[in-house]
Protein backbone atom coordinates (compact mmCIF):
# COMPACT_ATOMS: atom_id res chain seq x y z
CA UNK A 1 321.77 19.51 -60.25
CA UNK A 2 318.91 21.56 -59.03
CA UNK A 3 321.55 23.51 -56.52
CA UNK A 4 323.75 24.07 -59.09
CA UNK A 5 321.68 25.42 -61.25
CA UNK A 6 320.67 28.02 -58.10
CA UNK A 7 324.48 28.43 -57.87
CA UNK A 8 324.96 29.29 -61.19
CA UNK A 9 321.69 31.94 -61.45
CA UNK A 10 323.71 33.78 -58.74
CA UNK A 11 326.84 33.91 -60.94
CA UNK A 12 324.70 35.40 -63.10
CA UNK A 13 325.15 33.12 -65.87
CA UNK A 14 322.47 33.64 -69.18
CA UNK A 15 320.66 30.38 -69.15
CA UNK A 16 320.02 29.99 -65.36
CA UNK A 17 318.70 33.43 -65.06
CA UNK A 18 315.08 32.27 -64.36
CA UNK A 19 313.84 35.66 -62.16
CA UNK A 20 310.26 35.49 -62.96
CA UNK A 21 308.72 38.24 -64.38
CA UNK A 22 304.67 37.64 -63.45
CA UNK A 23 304.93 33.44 -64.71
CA UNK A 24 307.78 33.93 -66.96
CA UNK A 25 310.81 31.25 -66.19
CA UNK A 26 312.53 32.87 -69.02
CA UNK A 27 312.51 35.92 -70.75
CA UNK A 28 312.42 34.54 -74.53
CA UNK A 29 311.40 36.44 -77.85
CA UNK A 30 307.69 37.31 -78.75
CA UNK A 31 305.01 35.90 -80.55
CA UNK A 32 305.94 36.42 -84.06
CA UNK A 33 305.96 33.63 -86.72
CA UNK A 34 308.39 34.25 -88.98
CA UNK A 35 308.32 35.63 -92.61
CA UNK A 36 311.57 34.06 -94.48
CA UNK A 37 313.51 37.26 -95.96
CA UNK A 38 316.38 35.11 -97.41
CA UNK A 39 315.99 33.96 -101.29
CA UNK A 40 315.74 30.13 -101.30
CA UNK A 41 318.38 27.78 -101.68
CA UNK A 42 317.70 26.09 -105.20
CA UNK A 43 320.23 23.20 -106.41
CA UNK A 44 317.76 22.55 -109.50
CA UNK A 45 318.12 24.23 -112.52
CA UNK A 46 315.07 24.89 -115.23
CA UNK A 47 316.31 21.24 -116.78
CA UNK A 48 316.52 19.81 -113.63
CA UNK A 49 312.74 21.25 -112.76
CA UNK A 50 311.53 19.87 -115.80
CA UNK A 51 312.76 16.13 -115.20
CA UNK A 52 311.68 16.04 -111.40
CA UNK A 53 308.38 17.18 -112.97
CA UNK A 54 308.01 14.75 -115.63
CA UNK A 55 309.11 11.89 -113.39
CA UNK A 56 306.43 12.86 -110.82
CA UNK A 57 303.62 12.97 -114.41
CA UNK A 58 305.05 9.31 -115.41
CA UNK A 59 304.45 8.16 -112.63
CA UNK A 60 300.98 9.23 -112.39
CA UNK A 61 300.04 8.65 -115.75
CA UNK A 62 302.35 5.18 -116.43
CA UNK A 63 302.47 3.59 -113.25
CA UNK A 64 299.68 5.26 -110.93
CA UNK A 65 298.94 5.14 -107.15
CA UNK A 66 296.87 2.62 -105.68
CA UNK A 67 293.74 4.45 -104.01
CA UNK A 68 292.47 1.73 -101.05
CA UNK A 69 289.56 3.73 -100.32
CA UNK A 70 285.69 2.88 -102.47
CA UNK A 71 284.56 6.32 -101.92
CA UNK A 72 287.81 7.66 -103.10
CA UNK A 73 287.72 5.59 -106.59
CA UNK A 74 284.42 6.12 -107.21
CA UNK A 75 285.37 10.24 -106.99
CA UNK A 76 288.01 10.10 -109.02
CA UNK A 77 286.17 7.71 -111.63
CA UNK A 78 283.61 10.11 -112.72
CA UNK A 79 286.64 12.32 -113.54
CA UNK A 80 287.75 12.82 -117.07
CA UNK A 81 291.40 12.78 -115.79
CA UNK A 82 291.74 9.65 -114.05
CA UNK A 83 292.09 5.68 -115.63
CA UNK A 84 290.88 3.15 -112.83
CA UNK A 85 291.84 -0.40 -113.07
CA UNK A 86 291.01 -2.35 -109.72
CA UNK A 87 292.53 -0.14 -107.11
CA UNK A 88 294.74 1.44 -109.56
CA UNK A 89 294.53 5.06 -110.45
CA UNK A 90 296.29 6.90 -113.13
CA UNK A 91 296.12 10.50 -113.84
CA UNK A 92 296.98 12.39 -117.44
CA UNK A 93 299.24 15.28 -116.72
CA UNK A 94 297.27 18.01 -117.93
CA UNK A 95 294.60 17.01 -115.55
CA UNK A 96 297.26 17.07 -112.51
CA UNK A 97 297.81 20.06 -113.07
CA UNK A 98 294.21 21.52 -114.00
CA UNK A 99 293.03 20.56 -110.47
CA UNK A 100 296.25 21.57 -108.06
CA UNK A 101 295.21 24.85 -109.74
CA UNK A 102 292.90 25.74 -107.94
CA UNK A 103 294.05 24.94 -104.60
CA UNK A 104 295.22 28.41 -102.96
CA UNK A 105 299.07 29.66 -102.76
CA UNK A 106 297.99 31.17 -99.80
CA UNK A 107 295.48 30.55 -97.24
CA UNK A 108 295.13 31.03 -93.35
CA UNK A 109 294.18 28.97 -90.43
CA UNK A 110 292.68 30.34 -87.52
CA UNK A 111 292.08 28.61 -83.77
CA UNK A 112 289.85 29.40 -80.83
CA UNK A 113 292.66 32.85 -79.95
CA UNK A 114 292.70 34.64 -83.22
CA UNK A 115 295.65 36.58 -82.23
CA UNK A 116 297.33 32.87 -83.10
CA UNK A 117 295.84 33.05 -86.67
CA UNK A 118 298.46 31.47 -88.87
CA UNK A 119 299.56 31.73 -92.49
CA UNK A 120 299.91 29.45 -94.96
CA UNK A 121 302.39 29.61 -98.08
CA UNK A 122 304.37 33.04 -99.17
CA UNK A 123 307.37 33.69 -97.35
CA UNK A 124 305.57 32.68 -94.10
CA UNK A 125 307.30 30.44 -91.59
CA UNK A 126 305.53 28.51 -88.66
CA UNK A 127 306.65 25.77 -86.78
CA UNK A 128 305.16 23.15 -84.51
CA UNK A 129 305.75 20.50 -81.82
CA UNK A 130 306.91 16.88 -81.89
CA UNK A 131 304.12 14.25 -82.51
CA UNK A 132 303.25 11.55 -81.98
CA UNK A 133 305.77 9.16 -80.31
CA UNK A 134 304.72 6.26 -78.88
CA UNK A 135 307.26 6.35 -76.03
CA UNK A 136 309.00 9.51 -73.86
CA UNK A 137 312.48 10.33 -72.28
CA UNK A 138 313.86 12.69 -69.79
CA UNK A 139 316.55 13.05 -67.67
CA UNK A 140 314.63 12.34 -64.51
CA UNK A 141 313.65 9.07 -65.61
CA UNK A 142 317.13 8.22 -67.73
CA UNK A 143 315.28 5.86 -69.99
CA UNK A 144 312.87 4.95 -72.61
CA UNK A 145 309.17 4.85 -71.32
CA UNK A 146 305.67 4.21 -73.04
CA UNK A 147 303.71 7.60 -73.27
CA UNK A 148 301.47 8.57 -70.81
CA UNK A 149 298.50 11.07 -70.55
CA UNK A 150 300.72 13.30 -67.67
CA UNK A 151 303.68 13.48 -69.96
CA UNK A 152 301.43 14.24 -73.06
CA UNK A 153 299.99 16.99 -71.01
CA UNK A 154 303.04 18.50 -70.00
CA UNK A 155 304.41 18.61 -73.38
CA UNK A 156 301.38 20.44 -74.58
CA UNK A 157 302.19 22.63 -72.08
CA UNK A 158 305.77 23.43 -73.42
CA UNK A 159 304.23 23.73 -76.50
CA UNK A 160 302.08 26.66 -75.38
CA UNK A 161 304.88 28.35 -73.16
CA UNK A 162 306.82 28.69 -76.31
CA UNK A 163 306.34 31.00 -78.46
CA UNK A 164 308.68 29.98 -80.91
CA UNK A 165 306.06 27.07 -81.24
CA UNK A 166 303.02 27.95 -83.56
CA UNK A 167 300.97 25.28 -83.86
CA UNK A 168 300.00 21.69 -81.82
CA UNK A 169 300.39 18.97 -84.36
CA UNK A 170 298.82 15.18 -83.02
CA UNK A 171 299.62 14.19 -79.91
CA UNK A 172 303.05 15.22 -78.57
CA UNK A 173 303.38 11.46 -76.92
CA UNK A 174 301.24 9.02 -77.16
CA UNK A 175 299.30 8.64 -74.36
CA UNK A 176 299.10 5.01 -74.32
CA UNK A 177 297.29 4.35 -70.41
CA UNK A 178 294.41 6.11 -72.32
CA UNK A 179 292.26 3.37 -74.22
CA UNK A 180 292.80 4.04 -78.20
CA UNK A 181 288.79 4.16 -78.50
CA UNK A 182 288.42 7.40 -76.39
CA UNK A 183 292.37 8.22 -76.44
CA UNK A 184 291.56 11.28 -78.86
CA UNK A 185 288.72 12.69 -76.96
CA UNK A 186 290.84 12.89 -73.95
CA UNK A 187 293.97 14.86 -75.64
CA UNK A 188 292.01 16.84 -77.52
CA UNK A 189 290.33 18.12 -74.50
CA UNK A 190 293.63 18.73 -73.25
CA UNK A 191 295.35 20.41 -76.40
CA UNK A 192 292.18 22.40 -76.40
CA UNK A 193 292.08 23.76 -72.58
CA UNK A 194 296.15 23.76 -72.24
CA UNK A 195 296.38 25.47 -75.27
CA UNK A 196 295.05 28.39 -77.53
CA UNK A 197 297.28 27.26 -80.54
CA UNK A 198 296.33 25.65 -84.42
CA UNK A 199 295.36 21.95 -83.46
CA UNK A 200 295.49 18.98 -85.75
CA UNK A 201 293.17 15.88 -86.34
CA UNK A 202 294.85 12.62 -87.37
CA UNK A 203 292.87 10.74 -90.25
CA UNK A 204 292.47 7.83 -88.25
CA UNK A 205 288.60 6.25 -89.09
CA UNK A 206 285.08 8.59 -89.35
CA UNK A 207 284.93 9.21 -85.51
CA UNK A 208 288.24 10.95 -84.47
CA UNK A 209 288.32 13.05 -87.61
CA UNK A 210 284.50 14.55 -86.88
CA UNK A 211 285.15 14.68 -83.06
CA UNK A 212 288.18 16.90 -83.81
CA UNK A 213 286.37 18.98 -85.85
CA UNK A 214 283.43 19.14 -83.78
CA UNK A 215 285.64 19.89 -80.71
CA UNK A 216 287.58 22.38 -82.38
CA UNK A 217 284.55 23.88 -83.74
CA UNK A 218 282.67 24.43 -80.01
CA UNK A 219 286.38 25.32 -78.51
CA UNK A 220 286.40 28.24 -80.75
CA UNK A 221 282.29 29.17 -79.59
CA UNK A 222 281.54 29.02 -83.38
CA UNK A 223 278.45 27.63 -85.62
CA UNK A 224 278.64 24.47 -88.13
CA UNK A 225 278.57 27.48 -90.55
CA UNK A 226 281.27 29.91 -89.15
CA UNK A 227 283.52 26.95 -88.93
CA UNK A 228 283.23 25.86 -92.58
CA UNK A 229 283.65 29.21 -93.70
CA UNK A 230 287.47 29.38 -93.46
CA UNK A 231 290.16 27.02 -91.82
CA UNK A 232 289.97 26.44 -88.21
CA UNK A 233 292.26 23.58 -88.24
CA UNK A 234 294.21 20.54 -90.11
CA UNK A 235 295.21 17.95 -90.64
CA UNK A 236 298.21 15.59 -92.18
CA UNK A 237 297.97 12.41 -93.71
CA UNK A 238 300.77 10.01 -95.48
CA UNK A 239 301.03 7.94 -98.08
CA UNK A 240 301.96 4.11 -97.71
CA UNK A 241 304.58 4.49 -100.10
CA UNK A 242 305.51 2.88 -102.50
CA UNK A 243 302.42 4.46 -104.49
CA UNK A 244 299.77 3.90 -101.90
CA UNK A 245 296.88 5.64 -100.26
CA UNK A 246 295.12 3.87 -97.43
CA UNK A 247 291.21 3.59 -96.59
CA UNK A 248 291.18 5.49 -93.18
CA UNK A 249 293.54 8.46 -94.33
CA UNK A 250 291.97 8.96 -97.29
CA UNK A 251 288.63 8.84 -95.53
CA UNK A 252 289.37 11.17 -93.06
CA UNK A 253 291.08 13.69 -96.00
CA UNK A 254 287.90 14.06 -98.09
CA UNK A 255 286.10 14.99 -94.48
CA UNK A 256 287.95 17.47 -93.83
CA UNK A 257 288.22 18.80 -97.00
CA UNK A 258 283.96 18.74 -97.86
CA UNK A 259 284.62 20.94 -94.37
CA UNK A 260 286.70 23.17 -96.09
CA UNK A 261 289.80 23.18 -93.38
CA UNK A 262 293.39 22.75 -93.40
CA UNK A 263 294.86 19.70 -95.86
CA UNK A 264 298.67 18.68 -96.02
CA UNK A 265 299.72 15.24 -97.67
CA UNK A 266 303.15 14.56 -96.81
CA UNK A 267 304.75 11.22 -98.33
CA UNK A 268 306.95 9.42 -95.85
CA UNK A 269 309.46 8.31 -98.75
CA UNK A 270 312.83 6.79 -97.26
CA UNK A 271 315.48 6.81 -100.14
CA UNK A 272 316.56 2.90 -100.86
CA UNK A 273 313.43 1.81 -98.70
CA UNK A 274 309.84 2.81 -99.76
CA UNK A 275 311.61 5.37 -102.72
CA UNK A 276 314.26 4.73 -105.12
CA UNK A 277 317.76 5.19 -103.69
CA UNK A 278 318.57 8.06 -105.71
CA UNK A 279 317.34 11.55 -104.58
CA UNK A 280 315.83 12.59 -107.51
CA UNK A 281 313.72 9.46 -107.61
CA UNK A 282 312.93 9.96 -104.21
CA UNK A 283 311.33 13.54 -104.60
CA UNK A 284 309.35 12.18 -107.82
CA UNK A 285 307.98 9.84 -106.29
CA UNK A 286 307.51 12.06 -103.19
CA UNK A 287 305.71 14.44 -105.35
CA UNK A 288 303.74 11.86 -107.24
CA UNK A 289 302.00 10.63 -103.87
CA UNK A 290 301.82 13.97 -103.00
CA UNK A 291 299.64 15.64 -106.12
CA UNK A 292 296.94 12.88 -106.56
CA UNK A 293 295.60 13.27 -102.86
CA UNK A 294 295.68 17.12 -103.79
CA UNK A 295 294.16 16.33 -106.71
CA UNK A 296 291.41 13.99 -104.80
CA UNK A 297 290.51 17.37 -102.29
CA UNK A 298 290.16 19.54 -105.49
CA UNK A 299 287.63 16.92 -106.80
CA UNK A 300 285.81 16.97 -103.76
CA UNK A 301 286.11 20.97 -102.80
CA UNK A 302 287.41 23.35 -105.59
CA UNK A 303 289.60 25.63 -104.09
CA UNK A 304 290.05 23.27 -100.47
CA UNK A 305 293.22 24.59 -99.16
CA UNK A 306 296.03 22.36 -99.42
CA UNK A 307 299.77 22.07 -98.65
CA UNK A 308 302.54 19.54 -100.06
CA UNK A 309 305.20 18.07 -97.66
CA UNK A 310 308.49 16.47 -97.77
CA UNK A 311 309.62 13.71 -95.55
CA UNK A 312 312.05 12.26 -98.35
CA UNK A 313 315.34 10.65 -96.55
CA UNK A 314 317.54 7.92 -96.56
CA UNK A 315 318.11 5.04 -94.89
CA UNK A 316 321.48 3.78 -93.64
CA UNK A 317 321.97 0.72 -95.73
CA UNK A 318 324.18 -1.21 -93.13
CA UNK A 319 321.06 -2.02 -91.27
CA UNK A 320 318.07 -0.21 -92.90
CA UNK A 321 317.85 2.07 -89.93
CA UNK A 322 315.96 5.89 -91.05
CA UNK A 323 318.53 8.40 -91.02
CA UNK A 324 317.41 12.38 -90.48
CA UNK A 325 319.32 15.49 -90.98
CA UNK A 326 321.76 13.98 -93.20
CA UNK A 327 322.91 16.21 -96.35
CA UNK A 328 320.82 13.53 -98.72
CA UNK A 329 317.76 15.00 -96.74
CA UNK A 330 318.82 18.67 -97.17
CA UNK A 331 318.83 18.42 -100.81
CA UNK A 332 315.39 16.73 -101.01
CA UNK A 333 313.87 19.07 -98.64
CA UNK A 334 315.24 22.14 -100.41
CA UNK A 335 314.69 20.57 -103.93
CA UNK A 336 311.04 19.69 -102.83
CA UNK A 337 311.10 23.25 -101.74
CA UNK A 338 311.57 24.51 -105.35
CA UNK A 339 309.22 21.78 -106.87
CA UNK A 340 305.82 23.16 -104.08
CA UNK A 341 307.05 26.64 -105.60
CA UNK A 342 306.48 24.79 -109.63
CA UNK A 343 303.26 23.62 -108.88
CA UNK A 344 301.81 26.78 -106.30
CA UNK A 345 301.29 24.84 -103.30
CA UNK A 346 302.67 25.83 -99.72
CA UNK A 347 304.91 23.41 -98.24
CA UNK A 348 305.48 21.45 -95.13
CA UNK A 349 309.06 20.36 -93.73
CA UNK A 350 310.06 19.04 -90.44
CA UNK A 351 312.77 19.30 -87.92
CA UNK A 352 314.07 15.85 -87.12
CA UNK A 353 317.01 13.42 -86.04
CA UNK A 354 317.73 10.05 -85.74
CA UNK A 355 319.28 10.41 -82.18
CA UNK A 356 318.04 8.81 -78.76
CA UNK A 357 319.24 11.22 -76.28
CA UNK A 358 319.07 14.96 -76.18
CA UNK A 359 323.01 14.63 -77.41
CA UNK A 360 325.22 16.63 -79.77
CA UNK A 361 324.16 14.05 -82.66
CA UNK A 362 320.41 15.19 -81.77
CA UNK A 363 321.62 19.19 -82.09
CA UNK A 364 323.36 18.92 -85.70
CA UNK A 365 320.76 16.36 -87.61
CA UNK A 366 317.71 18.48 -86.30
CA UNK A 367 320.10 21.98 -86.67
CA UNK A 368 320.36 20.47 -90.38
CA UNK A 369 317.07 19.78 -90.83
CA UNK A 370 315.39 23.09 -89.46
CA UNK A 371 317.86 24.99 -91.61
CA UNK A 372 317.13 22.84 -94.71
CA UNK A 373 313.35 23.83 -93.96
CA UNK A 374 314.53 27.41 -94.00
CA UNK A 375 316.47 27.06 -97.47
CA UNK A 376 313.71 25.54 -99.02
CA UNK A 377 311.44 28.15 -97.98
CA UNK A 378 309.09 25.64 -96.09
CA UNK A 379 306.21 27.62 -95.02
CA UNK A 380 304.97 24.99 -92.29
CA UNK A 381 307.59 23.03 -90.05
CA UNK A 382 306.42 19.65 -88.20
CA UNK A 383 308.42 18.08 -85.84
CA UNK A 384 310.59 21.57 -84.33
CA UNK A 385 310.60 20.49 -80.92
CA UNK A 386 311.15 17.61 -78.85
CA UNK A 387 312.12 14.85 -81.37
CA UNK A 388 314.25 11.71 -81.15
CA UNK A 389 314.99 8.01 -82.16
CA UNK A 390 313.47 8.69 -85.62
CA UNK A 391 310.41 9.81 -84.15
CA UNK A 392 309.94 7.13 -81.37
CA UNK A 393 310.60 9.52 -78.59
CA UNK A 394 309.39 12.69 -77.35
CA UNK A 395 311.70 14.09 -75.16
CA UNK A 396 311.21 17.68 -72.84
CA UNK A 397 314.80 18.59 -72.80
CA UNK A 398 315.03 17.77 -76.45
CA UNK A 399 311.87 20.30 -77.12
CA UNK A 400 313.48 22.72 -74.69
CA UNK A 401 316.92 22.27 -76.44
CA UNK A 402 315.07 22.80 -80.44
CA UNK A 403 313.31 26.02 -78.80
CA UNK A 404 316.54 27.55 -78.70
CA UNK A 405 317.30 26.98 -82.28
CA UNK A 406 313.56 27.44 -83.24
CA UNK A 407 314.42 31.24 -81.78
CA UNK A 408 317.80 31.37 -83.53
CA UNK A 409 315.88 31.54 -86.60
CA UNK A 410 313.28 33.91 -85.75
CA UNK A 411 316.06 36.67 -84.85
CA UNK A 412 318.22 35.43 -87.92
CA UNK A 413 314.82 36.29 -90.23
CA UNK A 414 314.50 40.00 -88.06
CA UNK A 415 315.30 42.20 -90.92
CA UNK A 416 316.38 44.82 -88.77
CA UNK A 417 319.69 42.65 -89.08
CA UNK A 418 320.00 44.12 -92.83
CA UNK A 419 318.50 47.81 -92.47
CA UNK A 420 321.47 49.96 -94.08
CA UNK A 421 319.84 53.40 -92.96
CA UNK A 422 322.48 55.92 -91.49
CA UNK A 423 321.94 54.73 -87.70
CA UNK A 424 322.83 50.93 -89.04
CA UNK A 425 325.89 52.08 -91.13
CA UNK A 426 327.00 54.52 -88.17
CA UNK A 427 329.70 57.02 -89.84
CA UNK A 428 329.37 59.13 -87.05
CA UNK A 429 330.56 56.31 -84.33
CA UNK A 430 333.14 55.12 -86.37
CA UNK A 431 334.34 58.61 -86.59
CA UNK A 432 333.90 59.00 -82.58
CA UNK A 433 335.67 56.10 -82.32
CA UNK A 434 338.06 56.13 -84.44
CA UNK A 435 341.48 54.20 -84.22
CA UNK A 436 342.12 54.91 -79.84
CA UNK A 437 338.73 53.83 -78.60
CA UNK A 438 336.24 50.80 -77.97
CA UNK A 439 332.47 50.88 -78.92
CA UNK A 440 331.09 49.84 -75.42
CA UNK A 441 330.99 53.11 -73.79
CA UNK A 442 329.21 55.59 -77.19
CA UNK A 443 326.66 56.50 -76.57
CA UNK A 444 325.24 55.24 -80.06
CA UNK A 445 326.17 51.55 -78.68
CA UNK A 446 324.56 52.69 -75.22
CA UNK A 447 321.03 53.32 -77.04
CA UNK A 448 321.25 49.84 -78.54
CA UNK A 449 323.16 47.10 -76.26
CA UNK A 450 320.15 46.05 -74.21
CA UNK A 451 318.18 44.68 -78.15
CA UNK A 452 321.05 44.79 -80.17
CA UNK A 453 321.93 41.01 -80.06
CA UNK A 454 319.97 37.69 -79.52
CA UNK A 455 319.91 36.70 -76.07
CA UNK A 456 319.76 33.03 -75.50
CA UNK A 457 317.69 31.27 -72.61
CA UNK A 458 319.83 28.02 -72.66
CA UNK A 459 323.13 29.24 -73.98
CA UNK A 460 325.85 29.15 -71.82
CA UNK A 461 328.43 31.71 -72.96
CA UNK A 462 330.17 31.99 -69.85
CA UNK A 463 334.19 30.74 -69.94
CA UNK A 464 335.19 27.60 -68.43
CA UNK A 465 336.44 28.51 -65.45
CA UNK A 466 332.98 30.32 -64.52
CA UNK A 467 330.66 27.62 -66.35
CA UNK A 468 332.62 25.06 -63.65
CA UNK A 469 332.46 27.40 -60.28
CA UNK A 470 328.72 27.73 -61.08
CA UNK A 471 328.15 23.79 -61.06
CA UNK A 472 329.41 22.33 -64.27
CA UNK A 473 326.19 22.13 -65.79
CA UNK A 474 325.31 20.72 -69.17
CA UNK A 475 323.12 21.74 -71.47
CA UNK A 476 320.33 18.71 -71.19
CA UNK A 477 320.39 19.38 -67.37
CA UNK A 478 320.28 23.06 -67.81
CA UNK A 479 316.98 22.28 -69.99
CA UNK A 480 315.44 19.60 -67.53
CA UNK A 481 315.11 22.37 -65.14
CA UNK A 482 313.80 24.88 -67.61
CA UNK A 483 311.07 22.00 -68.32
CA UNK A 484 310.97 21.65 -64.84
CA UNK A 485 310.54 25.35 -63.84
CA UNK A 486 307.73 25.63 -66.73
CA UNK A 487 305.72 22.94 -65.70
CA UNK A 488 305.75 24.36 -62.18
CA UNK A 489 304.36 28.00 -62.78
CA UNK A 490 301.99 26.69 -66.39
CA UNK A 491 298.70 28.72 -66.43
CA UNK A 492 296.55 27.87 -69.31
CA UNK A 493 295.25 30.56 -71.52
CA UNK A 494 291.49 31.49 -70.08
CA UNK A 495 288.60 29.86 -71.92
CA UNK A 496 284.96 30.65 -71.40
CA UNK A 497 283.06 28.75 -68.85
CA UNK A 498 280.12 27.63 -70.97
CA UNK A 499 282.42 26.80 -73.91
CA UNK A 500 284.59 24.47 -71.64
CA UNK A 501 281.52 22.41 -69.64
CA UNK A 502 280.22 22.62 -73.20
CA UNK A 503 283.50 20.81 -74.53
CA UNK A 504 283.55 18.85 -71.65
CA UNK A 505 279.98 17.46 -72.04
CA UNK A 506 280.90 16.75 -75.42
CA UNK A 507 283.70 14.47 -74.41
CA UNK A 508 281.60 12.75 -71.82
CA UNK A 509 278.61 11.78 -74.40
CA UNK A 510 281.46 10.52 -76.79
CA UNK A 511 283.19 8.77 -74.24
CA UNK A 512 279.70 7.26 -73.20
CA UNK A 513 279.02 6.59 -76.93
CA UNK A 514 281.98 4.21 -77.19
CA UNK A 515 284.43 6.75 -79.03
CA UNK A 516 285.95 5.30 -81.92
CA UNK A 517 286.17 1.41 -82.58
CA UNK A 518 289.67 -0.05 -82.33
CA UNK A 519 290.92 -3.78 -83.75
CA UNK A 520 291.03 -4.87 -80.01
């Protein structure tokens, strides 16, 4: 493969072209999150609004969500909203919607490089790596694998080659030869000193939410105050639908929030599984699960800055299998899309598939689902690279593969695309033209040719004939070596030497401390 490839570089073929530039093993588009130009796609009309809306209240106030956390109930009790029986919480409508009030439309979130600051809600766009798979794939191996710190590592380092890629949600694999009790210390340290992106904390007990935040906070060279005074980082939690909210999630979401960073509740509701089998159903409920825990960080912050997500699907009801990217999941994304617009929250989306190899089944499910984040005018995109089997794999190729799309989109939103000014319209090389010439040779195309179009870095978009003298090689293969060639010639983004040993001592007392407990 590898001397094919070389072959094919000296054909001169697009995706091959790897002549470095300084590092570079491809020449890909610039840092530049995109801002979504395009109206949304909206299948609801005001009717239809109104009955997703007052499903989502019913729910609340009828049937409620079931809070498994003591500190959580005993918030929400001393609330004038909220009717506690047990574990049981129900919410009056007006009250919903009093508190997701004053949650920001728009808010920011800035790491340790502020030149990475991102935004939250508007028209903004970012979108972020695969996480957290328990198990890997790539073509060198050719099978399933547990997750180990080395491939963790080297998909963080993907992730901050790209810039297509925004932020570093959890761990890209799960590095499981790192024991769970210190297992977040460790790839922390690494997202932190491999990268200079957005990093997330998962909700996972008191210990890994407060390292994160402590890590994050002395990665950044920044005081207990400085760090509270705006978002530094995130973090995601998920319901346990049907209707629930678990002790350690909801733990580590009222920490974060009484820190004042980064909240997103995303409800993992599978139509005809944990939601009912009709769509509709599905995004109430979705919704429902969503709100309270907004609701819960208003309580405990006024004004904590929060964002809703979708992860409303089906499942294939031969075998109960997930199924992702399917046009049941479009809808809900996009119709979840115009609900987070209702109730002034930005939202979160993700790009996944229910394939297990970097295949053309993997392309269109997670080509569906980016797009149906795009429609929906999802301001935050989980999931955009490297994802398959459902999210039980993380795959290289697969993340190298989603890049391409992931820049697709970025060029698609460039609205010099739509600028109508004379230049665009160009009367005057139409008329130079006219009906005996080609375009190739004016001089107005000569001024333009080298930025007119996208140029892919994987594409192949050479004929047959060529694509065959120059090896034959597919696509996956063609993105093993980019992974390959990345990996090789990775330099992570500079970091102060007292801020690292002072990150690194960190990790060491922690580590020496006994981490985080674990049920084994």
């Amino acid at each position: 493969m590898a001397e094919a490839l070389k072959r094919r570089r000296r054909a001169g073929g697009r995706a091959g072209n790897a002549e470095r530039r300084g590092t570079a093993v491809i020449e890909q588009m610039p840092w530049a999150p995109p801002v979504n130009i395009d109206r949304p796609v909206e299948p609801l009309d005001a009717d239809g609004i109104a009955a997703i809306h007052d499903g989502a209240m019913r729910i609340l106030e009828e049937i409620g969500i079931e809070f498994l956390n003591p500190e959580a109930l005993d918030i929400l009790r001393g609330s004038r909203g909220c009717t506690i029986t047990g574990e049981n919480v129900r919410m009056g409508r007006d009250f919903v919607m009093e508190m997701i009030a004053k949650a920001p439309r728009e808010w920011t979130i800035t790491p340790r490089n502020p030149a990475r600051q991102l935004s939250m809600g508007g028209r903004n766009m970012v979108f972020g790596n695969v996480s957290s798979p328990p198990n890997y794939w790539d073509m060198a191996l050719g099978r399933k694998v547990a997750g180990t710190r080395e491939m963790c590592r080297n998909l963080l380092k993907l992730s901050q080659y790209f810039n297509c890629v925004h932020f570093i949600g959890g761990y890209p694999v799960e590095p499981q030869d790192i024991h769970a009790s210190v297992r977040h210390l460790d790839v922390l340290y690494d997202k932190l000193t491999l990268t200079d992106k957005v990093a997330h904390a998962y909700c996972l007990g008191r210990e890994r939410v407060e390292d994160v935040m402590d890590m994050v906070r002395i990665a950044a060279g920044l005081t207990d105050a400085e760090f509270e005074a705006r978002p530094h980082m995130y973090t995601n939690i998920n319901s346990t639908s049907p209707l629930k909210h678990d002790y350690p999630m909801l733990d580590g979401w009222m920490r974060v929030a009484r820190r004042n960073q980064g909240l997103v509740v995303t409800p993992f509701t599978l139509a005809g599984a944990m939601a009912p089998v009709t769509m509709s159903g599905a995004v109430a409920l979705s919704l429902a699960e969503g709100l309270c825990a907004v609701v819960l960080a208003q309580i405990v912050r006024p004004g904590a800055c929060c964002a809703i997500g979708t992860f409303t699907s089906n499942v294939d009801m031969k075998t109960g299998a997930p199924a992702f990217g399917t046009p049941e999941y479009m809808r809900a994304t996009q119709m979840t899309g115009q609900m987070a617009r209702f109730y002034g929250l930005p939202m979160r989306a993700s790009g996944v598939c229910a394939a297990n190899v970097p295949d053309g089944q993997a392309m269109w499910e997670t080509s569906n689902s980016l797009w149906s984040a795009v429609q929906s005018g999802a301001n935050m995109v989980y999931h955009a690279a490297g994802w398959l089997e459902g999210g039980l794999i993380a795959s290289p190729e697969k993340f190298v593969m989603d890049c391409e799309i992931l820049q697709h989109i970025q060029r698609y939103m460039d609205p010099t695309l739509t600028a109508t000014g004379p230049e665009e319209i160009a009367l005057e090389a139409v008329r130079e033209v006219g009906d005996q010439g080609h375009y190739f040779g004016i001089q107005h195309t000569q001024d333009r040719y080298t930025t007119a179009f996208y140029q892919p870095f994987l594409s192949d978009w050479t004929n047959y004939e060529a694509w065959e003298a120059a090896g034959a090689v597919w696509t996956p293969q063609r993105a093993h070596q980019v992974f390959q060639d990345i990996i090789a010639s990775f330099e992570p983004p500079p970091m102060d030497a007292a801020i690292h040993e002072e990150l690194a001592a960190f990790v060491e007392r922690r580590k020496a401390e006994g981490g985080a407990p674990t049920d084994f």
